[in-house]
Each structure stands twice: as structure tokens, then as C-alpha cells.
PDB file of N, CA and C in Angstrom:
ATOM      1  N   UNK A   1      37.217-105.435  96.474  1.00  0.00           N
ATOM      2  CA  UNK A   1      35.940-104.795  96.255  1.00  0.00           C
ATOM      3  C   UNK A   1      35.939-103.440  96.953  1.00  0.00           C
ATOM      4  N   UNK A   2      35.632-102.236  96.302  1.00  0.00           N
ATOM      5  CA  UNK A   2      35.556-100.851  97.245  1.00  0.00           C
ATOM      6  C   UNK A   2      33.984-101.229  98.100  1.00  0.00           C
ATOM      7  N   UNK A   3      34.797-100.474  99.071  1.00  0.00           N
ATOM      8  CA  UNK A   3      33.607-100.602 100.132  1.00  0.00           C
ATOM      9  C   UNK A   3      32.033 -99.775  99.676  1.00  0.00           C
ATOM     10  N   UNK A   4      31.242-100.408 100.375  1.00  0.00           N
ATOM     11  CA  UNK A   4      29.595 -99.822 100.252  1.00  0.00           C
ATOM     12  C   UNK A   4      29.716 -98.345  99.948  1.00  0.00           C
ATOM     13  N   UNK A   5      30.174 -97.400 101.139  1.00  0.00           N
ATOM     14  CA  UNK A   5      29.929 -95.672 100.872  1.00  0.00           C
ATOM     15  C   UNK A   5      30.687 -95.158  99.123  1.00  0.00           C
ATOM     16  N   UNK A   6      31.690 -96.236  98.807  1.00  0.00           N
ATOM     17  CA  UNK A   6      32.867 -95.593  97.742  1.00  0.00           C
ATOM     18  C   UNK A   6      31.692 -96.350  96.328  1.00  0.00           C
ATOM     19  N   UNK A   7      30.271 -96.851  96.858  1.00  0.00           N
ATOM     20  CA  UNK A   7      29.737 -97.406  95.109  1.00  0.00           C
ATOM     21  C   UNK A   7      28.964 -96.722  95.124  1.00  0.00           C
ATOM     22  N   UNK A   8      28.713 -95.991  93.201  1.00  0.00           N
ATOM     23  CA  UNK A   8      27.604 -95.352  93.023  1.00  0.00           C
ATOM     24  C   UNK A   8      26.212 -96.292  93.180  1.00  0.00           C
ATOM     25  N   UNK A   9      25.184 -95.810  93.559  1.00  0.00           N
ATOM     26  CA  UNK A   9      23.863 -96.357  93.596  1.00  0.00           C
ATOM     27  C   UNK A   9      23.052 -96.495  91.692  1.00  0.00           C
ATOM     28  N   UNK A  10      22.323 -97.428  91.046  1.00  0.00           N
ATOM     29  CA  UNK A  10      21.576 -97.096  89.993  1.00  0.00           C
ATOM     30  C   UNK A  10      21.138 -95.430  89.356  1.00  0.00           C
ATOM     31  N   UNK A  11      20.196 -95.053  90.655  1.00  0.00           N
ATOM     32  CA  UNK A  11      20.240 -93.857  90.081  1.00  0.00           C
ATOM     33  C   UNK A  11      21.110 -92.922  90.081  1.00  0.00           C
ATOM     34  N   UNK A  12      22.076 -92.871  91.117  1.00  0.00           N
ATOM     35  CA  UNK A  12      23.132 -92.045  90.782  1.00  0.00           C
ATOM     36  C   UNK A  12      24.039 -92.268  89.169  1.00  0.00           C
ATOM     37  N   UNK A  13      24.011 -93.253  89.227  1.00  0.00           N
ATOM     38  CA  UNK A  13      24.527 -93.860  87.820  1.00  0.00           C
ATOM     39  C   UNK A  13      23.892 -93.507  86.067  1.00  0.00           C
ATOM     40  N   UNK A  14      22.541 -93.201  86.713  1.00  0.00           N
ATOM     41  CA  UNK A  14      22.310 -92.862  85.356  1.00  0.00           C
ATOM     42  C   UNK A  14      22.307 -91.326  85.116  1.00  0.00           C
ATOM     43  N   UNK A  15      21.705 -91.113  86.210  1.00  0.00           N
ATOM     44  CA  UNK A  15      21.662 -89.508  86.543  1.00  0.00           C
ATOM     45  C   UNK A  15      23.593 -89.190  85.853  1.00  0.00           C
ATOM     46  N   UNK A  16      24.506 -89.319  86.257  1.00  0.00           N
ATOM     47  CA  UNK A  16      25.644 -89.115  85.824  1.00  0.00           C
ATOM     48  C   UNK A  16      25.999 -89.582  83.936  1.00  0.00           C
ATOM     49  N   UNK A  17      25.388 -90.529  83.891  1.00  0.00           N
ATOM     50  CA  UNK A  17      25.500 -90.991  82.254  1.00  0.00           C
ATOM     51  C   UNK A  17      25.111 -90.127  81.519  1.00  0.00           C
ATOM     52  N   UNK A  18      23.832 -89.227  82.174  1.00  0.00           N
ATOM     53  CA  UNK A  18      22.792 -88.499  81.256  1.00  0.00           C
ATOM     54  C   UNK A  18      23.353 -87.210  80.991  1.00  0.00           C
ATOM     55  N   UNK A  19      23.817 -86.569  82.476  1.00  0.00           N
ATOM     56  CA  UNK A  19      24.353 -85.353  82.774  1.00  0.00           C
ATOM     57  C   UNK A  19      26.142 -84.974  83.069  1.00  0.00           C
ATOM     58  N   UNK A  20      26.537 -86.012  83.347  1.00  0.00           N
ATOM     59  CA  UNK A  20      27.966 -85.902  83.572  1.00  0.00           C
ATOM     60  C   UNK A  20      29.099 -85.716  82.740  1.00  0.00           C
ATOM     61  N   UNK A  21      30.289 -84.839  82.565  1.00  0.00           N
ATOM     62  CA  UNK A  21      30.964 -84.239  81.893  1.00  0.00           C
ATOM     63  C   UNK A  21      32.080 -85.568  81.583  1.00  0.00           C
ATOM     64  N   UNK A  22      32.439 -85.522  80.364  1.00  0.00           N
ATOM     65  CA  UNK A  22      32.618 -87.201  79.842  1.00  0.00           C
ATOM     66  C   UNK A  22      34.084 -86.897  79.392  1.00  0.00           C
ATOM     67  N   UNK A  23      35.401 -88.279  79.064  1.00  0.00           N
ATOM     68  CA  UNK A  23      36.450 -87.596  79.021  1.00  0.00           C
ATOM     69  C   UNK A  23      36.611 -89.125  78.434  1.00  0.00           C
ATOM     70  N   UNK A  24      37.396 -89.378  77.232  1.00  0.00           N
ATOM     71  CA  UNK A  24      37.508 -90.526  76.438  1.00  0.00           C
ATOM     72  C   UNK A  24      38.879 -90.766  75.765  1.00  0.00           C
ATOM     73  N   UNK A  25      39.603 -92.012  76.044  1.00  0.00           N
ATOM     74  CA  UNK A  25      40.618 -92.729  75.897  1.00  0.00           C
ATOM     75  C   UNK A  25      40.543 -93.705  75.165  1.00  0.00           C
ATOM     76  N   UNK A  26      41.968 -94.281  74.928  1.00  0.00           N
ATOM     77  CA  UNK A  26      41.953 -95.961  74.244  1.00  0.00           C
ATOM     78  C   UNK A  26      41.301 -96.517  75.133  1.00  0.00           C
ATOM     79  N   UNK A  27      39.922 -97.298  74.708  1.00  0.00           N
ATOM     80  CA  UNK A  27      39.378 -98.376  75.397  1.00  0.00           C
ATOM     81  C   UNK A  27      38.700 -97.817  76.282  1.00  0.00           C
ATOM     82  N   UNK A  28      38.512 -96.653  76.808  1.00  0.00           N
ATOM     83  CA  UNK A  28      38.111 -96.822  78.601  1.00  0.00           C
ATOM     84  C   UNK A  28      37.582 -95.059  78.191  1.00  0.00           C
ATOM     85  N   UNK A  29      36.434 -94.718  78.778  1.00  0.00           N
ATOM     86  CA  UNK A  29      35.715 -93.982  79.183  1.00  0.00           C
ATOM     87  C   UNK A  29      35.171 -93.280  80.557  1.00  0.00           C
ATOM     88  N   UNK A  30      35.484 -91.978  80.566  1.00  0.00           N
ATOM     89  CA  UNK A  30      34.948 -91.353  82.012  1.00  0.00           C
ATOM     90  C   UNK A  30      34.024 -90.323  82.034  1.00  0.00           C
ATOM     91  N   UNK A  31      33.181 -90.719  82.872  1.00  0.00           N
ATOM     92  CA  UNK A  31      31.898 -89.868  83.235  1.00  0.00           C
ATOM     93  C   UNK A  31      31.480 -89.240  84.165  1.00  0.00           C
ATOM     94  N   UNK A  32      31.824 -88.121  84.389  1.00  0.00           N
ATOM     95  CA  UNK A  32      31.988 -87.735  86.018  1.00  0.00           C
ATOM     96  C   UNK A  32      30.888 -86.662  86.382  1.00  0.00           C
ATOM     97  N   UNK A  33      30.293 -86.605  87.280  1.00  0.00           N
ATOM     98  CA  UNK A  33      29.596 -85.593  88.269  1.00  0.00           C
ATOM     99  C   UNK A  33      29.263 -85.585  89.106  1.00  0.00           C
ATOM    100  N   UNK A  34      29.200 -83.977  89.890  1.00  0.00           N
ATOM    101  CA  UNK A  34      28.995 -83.826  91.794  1.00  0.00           C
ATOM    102  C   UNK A  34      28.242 -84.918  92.084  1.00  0.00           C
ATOM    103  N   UNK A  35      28.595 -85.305  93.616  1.00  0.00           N
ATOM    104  CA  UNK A  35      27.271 -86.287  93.906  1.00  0.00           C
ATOM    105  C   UNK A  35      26.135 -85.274  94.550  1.00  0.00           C
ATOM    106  N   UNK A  36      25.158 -85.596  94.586  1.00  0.00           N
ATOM    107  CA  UNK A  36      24.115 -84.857  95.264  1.00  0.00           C
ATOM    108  C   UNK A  36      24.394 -84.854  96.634  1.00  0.00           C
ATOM    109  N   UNK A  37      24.808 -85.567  97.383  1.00  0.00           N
ATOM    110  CA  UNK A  37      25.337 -85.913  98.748  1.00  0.00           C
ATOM    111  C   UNK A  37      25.956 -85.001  98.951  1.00  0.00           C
ATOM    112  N   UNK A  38      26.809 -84.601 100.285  1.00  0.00           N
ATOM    113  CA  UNK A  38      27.783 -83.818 100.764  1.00  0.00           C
ATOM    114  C   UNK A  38      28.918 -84.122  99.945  1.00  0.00           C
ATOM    115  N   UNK A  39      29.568 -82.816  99.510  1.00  0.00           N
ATOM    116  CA  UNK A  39      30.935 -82.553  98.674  1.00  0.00           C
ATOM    117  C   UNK A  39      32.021 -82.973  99.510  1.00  0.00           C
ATOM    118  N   UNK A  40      32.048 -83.552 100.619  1.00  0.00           N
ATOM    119  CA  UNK A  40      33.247 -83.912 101.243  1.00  0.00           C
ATOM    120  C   UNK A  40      32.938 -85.547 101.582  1.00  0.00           C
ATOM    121  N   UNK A  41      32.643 -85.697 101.184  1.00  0.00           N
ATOM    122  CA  UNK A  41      32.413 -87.144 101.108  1.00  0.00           C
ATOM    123  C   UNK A  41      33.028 -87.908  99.993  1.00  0.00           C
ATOM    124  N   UNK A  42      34.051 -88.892 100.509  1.00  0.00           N
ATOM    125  CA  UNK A  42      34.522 -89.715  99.634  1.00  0.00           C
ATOM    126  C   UNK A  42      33.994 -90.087  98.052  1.00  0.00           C
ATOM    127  N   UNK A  43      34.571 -90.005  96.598  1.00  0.00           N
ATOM    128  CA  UNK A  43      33.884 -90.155  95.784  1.00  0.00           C
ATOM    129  C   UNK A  43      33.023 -91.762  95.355  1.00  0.00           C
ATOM    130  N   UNK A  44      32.230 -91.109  94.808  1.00  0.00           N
ATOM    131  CA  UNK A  44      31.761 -92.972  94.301  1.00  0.00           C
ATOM    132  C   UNK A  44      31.956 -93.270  93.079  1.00  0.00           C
ATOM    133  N   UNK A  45      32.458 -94.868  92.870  1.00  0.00           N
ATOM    134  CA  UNK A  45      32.736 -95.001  91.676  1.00  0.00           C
ATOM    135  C   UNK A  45      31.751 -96.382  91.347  1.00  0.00           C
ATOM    136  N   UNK A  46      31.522 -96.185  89.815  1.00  0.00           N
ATOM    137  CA  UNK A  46      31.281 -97.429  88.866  1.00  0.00           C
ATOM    138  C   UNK A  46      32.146 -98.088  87.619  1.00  0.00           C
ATOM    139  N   UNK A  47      31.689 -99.313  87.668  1.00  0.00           N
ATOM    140  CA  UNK A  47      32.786 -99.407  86.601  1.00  0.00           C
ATOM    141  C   UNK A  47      31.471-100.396  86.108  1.00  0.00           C
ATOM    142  N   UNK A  48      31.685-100.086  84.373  1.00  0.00           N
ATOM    143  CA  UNK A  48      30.906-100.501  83.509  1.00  0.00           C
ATOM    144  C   UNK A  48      31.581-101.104  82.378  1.00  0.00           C
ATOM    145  N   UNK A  49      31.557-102.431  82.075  1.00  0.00           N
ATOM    146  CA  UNK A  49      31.801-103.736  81.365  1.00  0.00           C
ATOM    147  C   UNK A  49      30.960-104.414  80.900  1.00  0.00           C
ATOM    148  N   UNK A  50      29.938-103.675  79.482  1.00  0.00           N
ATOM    149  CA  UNK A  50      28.461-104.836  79.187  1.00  0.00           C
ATOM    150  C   UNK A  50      29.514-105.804  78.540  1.00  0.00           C
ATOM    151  N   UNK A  51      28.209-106.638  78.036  1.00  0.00           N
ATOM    152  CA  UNK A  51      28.805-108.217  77.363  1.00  0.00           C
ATOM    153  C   UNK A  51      28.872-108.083  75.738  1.00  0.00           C
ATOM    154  N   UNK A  52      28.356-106.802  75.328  1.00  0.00           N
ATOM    155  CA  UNK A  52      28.032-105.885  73.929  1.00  0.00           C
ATOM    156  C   UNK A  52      29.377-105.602  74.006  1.00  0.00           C
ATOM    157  N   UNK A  53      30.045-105.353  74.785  1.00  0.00           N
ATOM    158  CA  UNK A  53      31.056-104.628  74.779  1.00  0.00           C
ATOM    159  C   UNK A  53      32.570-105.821  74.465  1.00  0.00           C
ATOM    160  N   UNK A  54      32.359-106.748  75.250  1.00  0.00           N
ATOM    161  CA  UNK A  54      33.590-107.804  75.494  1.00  0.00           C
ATOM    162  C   UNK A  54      32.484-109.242  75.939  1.00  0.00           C
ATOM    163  N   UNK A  55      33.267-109.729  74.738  1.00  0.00           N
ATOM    164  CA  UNK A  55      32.077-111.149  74.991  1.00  0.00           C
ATOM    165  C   UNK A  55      31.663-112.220  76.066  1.00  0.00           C
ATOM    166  N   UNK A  56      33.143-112.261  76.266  1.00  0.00           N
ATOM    167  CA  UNK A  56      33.461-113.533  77.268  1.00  0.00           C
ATOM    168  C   UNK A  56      33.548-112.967  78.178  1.00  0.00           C
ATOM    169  N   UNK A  57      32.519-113.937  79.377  1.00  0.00           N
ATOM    170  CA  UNK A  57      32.319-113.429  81.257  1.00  0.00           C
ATOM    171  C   UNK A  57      34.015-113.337  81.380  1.00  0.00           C
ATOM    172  N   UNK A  58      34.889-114.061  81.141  1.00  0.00           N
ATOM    173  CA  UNK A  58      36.308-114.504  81.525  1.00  0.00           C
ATOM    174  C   UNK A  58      36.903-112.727  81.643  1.00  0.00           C
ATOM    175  N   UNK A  59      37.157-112.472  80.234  1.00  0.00           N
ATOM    176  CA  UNK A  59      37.622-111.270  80.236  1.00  0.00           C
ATOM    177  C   UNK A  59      36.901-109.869  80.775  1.00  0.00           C
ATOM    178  N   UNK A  60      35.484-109.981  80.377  1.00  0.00           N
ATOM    179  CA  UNK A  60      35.070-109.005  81.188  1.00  0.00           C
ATOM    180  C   UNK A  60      34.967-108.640  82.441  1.00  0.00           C
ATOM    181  N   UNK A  61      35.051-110.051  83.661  1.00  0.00           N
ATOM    182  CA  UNK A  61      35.148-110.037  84.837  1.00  0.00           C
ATOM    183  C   UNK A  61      36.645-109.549  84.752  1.00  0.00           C
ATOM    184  N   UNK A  62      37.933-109.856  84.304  1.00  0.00           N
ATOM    185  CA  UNK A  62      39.803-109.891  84.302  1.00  0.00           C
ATOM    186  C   UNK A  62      39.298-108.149  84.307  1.00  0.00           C
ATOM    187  N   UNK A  63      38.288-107.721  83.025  1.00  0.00           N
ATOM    188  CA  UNK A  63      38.963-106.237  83.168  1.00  0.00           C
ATOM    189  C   UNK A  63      38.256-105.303  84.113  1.00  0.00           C
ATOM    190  N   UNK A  64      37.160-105.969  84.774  1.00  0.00           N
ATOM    191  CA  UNK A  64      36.789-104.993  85.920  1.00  0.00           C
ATOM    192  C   UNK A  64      37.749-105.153  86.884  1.00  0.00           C
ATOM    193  N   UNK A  65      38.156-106.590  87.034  1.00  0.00           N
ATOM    194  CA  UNK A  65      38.863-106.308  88.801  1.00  0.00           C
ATOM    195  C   UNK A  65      40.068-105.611  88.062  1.00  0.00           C
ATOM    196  N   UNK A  66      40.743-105.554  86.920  1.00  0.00           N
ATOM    197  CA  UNK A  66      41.849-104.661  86.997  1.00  0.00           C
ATOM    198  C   UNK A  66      41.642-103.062  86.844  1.00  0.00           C
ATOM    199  N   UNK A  67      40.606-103.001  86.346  1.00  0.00           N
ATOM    200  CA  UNK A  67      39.844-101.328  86.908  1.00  0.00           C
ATOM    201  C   UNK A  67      39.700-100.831  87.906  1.00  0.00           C
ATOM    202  N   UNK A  68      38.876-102.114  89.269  1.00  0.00           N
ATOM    203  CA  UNK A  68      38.780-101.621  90.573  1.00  0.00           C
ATOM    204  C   UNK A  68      39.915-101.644  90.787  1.00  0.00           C
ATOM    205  N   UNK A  69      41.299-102.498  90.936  1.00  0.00           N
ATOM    206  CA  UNK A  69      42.334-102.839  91.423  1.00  0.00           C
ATOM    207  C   UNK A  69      42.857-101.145  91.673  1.00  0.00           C
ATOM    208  N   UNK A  70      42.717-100.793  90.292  1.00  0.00           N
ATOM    209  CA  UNK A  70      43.676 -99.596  89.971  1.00  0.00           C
ATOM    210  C   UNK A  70      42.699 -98.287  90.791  1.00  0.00           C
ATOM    211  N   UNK A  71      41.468 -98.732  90.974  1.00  0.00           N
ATOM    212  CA  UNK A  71      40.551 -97.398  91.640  1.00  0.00           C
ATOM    213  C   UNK A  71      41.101 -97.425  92.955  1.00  0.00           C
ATOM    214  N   UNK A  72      41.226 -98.879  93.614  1.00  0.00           N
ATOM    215  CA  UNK A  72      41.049 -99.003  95.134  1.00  0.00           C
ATOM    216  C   UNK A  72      42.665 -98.633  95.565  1.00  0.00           C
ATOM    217  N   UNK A  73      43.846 -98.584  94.455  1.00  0.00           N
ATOM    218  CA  UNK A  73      44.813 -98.534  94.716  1.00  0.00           C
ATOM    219  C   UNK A  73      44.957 -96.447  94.473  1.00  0.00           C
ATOM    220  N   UNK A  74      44.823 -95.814  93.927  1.00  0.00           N
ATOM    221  CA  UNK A  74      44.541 -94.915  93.506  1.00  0.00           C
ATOM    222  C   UNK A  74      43.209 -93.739  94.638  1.00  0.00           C
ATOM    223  N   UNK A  75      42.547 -94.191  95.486  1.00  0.00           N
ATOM    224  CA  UNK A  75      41.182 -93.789  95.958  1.00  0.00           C
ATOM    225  C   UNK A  75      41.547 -92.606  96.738  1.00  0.00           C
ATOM    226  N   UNK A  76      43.008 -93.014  97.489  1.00  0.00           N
ATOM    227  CA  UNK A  76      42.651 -91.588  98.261  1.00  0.00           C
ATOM    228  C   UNK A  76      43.810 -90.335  98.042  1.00  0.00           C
ATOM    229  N   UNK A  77      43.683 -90.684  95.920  1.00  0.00           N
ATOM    230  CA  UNK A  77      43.790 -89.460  95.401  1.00  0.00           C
ATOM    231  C   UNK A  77      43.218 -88.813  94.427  1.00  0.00           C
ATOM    232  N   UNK A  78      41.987 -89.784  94.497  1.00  0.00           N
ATOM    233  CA  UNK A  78      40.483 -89.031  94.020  1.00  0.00           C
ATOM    234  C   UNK A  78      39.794 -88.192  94.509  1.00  0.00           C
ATOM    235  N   UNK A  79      39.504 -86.919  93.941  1.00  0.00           N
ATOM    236  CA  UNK A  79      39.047 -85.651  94.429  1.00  0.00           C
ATOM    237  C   UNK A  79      37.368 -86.045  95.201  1.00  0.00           C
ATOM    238  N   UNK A  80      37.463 -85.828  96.083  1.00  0.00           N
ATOM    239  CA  UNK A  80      35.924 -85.981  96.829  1.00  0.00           C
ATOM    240  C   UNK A  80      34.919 -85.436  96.278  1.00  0.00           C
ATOM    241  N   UNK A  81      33.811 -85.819  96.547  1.00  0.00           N
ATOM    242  CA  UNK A  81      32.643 -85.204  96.203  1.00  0.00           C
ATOM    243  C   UNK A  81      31.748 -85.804  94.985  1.00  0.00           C
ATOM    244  N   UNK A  82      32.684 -86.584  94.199  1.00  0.00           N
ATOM    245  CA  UNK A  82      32.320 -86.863  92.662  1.00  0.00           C
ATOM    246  C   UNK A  82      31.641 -88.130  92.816  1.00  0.00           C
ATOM    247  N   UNK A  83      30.869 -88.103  91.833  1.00  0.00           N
ATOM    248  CA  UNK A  83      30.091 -89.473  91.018  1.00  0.00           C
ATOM    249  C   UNK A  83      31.273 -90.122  89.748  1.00  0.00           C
ATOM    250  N   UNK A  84      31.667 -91.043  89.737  1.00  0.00           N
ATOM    251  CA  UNK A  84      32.524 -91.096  88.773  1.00  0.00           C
ATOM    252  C   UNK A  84      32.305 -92.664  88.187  1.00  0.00           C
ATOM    253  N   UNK A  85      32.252 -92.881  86.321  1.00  0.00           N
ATOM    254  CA  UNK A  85      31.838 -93.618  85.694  1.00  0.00           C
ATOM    255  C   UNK A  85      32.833 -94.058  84.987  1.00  0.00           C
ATOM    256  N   UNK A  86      33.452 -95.407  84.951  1.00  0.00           N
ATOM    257  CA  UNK A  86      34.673 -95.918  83.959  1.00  0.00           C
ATOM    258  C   UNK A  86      33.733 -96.707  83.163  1.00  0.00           C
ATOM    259  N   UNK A  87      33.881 -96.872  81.854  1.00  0.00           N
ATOM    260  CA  UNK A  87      32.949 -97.204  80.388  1.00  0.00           C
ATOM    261  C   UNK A  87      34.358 -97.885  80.020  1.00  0.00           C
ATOM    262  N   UNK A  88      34.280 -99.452  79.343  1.00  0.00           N
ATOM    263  CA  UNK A  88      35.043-100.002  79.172  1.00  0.00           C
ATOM    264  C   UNK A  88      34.747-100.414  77.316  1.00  0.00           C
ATOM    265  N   UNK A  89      35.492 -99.902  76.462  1.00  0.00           N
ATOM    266  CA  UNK A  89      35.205-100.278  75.411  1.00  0.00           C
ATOM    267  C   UNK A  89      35.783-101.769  74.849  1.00  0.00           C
ATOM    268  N   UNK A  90      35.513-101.949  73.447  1.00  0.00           N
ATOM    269  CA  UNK A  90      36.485-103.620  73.103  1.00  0.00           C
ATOM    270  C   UNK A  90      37.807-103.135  73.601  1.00  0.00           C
ATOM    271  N   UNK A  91      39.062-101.940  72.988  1.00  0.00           N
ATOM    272  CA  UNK A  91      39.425-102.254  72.748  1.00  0.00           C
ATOM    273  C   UNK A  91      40.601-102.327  73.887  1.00  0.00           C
ATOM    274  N   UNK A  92      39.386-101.956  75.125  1.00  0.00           N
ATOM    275  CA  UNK A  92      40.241-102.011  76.714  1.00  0.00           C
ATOM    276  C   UNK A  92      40.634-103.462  76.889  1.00  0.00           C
ATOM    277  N   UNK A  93      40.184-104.647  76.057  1.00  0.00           N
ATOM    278  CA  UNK A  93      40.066-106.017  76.563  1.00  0.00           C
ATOM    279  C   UNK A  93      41.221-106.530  75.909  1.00  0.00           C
ATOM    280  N   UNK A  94      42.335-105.331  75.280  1.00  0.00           N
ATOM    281  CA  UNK A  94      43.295-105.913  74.461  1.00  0.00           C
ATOM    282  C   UNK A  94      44.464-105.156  75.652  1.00  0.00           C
ATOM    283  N   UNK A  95      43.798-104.328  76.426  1.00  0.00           N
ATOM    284  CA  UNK A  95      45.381-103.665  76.726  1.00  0.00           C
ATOM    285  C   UNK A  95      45.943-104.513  78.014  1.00  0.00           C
ATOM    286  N   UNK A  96      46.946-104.181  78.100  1.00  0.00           N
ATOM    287  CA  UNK A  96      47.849-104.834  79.723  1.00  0.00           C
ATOM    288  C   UNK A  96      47.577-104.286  80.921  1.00  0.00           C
ATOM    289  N   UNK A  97      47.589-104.514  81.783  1.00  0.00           N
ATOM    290  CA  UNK A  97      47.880-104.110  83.277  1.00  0.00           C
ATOM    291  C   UNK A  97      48.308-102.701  83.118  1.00  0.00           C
ATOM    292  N   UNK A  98      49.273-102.550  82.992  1.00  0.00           N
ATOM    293  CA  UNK A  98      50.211-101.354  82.756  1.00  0.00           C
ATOM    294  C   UNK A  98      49.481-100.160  82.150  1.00  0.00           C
ATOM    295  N   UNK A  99      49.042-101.085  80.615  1.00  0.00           N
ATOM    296  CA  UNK A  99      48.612 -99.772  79.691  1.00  0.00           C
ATOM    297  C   UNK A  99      47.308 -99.722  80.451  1.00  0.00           C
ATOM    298  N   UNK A 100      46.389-100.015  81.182  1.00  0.00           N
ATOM    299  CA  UNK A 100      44.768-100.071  82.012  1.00  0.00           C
ATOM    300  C   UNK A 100      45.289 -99.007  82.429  1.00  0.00           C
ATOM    301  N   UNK A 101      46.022 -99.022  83.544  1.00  0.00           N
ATOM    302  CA  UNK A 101      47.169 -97.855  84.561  1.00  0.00           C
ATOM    303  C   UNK A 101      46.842 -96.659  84.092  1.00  0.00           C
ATOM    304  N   UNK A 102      47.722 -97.052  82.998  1.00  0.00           N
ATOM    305  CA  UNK A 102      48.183 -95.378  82.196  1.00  0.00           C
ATOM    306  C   UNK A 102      47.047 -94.658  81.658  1.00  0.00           C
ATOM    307  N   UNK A 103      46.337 -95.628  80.887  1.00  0.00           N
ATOM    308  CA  UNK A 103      44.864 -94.579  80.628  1.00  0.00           C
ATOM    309  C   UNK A 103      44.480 -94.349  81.722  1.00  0.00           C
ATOM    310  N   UNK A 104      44.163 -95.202  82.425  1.00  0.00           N
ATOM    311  CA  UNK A 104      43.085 -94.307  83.559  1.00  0.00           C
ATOM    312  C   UNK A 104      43.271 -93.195  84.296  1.00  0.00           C
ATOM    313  N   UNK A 105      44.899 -92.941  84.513  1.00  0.00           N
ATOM    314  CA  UNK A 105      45.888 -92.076  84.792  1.00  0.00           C
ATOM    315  C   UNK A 105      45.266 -90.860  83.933  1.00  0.00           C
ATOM    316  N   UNK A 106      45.543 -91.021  82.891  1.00  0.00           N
ATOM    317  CA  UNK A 106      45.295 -89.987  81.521  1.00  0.00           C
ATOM    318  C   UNK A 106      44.318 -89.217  81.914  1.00  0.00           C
ATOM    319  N   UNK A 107      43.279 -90.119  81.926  1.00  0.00           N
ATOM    320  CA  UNK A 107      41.768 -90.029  82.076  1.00  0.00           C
ATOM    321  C   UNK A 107      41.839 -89.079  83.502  1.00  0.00           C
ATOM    322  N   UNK A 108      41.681 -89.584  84.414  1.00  0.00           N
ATOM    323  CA  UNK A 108      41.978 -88.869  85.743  1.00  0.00           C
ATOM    324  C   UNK A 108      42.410 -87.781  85.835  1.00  0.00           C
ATOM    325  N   UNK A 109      43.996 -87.281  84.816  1.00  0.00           N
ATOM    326  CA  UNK A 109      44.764 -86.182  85.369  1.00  0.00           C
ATOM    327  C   UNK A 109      43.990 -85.341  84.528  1.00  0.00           C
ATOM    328  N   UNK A 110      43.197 -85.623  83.253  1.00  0.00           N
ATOM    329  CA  UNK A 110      42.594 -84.733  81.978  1.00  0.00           C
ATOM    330  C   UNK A 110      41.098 -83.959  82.967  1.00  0.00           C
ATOM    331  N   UNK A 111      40.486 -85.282  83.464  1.00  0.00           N
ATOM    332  CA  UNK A 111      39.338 -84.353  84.076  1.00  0.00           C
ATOM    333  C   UNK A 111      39.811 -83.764  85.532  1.00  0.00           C
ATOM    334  N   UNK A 112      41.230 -83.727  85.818  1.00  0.00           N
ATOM    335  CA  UNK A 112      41.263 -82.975  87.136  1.00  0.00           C
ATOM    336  C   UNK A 112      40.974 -83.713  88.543  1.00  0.00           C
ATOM    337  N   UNK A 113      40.987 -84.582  87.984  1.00  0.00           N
ATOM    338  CA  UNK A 113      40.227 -85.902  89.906  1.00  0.00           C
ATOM    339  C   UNK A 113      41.114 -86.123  90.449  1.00  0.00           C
ATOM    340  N   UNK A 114      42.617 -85.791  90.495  1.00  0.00           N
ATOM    341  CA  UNK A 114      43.445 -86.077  91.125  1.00  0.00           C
ATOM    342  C   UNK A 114      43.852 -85.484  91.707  1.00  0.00           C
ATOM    343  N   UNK A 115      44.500 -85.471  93.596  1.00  0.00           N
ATOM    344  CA  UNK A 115      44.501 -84.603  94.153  1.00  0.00           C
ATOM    345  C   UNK A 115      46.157 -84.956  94.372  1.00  0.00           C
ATOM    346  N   UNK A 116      47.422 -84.218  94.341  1.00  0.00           N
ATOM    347  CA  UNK A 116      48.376 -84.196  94.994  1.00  0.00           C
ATOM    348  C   UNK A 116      48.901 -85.247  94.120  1.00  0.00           C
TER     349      UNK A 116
END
């Protein structure tokens, strides 16, 4: 689980859905913007998995923790400052470990969140 300071809050969350600069892959979606908070402050992340999206609790719980897995493994080469939103479509509930990786990778290096 990322710790308390590294989760976006509700309203930060929507505030970013509404306004945040968006970047889209197989399966998986990113939504990113400043946090209102101090810019040097660790980023916060959400990860979003409705049941509209992937039916079964089974798989939708399998593909968040392999989302966080890959955030919490990945965190401290996420650019600070950001609000950041992973959107999980169907057809994320088909891919592997590996291919989760690689998009989010994609995703990451396309909007620039990666530092080093």
C-alpha cells in the first residue's frame, strides 16, 4: 500500500480528472496535474478500477495491486509535485505483469514523470 502523504485525496482527484493533462495506452490511462500543495513534495497517486470497467472484485482487486506494485516500485522516479491518475480500462484486465510494466512505462516516459 503507498503510504498516506503518496495518496491523492477525493478532491484532489477530481479536480485532476476535470483539469489534468491526460495521456492514453492499451488498457490504462493517465491523468496528471500540479498538486496545489508544495511542488517538492512527493507526488500523489490514484489508481482507478470501477466495476463498469472489469466485472469481477477478483480481477479488479489482481489489477490494482499490480498497478500499485509497479507505482511503489517505480516512486522515487516520479517527478515531484504531481497529482497523478491511472484509469484502468477492460482491456488492462487481459494484459500480464510485464505488459502492466511496459505501458505504464510508456505512459510515464510520454508525459515526462520520470526522473533519471
Amino acid at each position: 500500500m503507498l503510504p498516506r502523504q503518496q495518496r491523492l485525496k477525493r478532491e484532489e482527484i477530481s479536480r485532476i480528472l476535470k483539469k489534468g493533462k491526460g495521456w492514453r495506452g492499451q488498457g490504462l490511462s493517465l491523468k496528471i496535474a500540479p498538486l496545489l500543495s508544495q511542488p517538492s513534495t512527493p507526488s500523489q497517486v490514484a489508481i482507478i478500477v470501477t466495476s463498469g470497467t472489469v466485472r469481477t472484485a477478483v480481477t479488479r482487486n489482481r489489477l490494482k495491486r499490480r498497478l500499485r506494485q509497479w507505482v511503489i516500485r517505480h516512486r522515487s522516479q516520479i517527478r515531484p509535485g504531481q497529482g497523478v491518475i491511472i484509469l484502468a480500462y477492460p482491456p488492462a484486465a487481459k494484459l500480464t505483469i510485464g505488459d502492466l510494466g511496459t505501458m505504464l512505462q510508456l505512459l510515464f516516459t510520454r508525459a515526462k514523470m520520470l526522473t533519471a
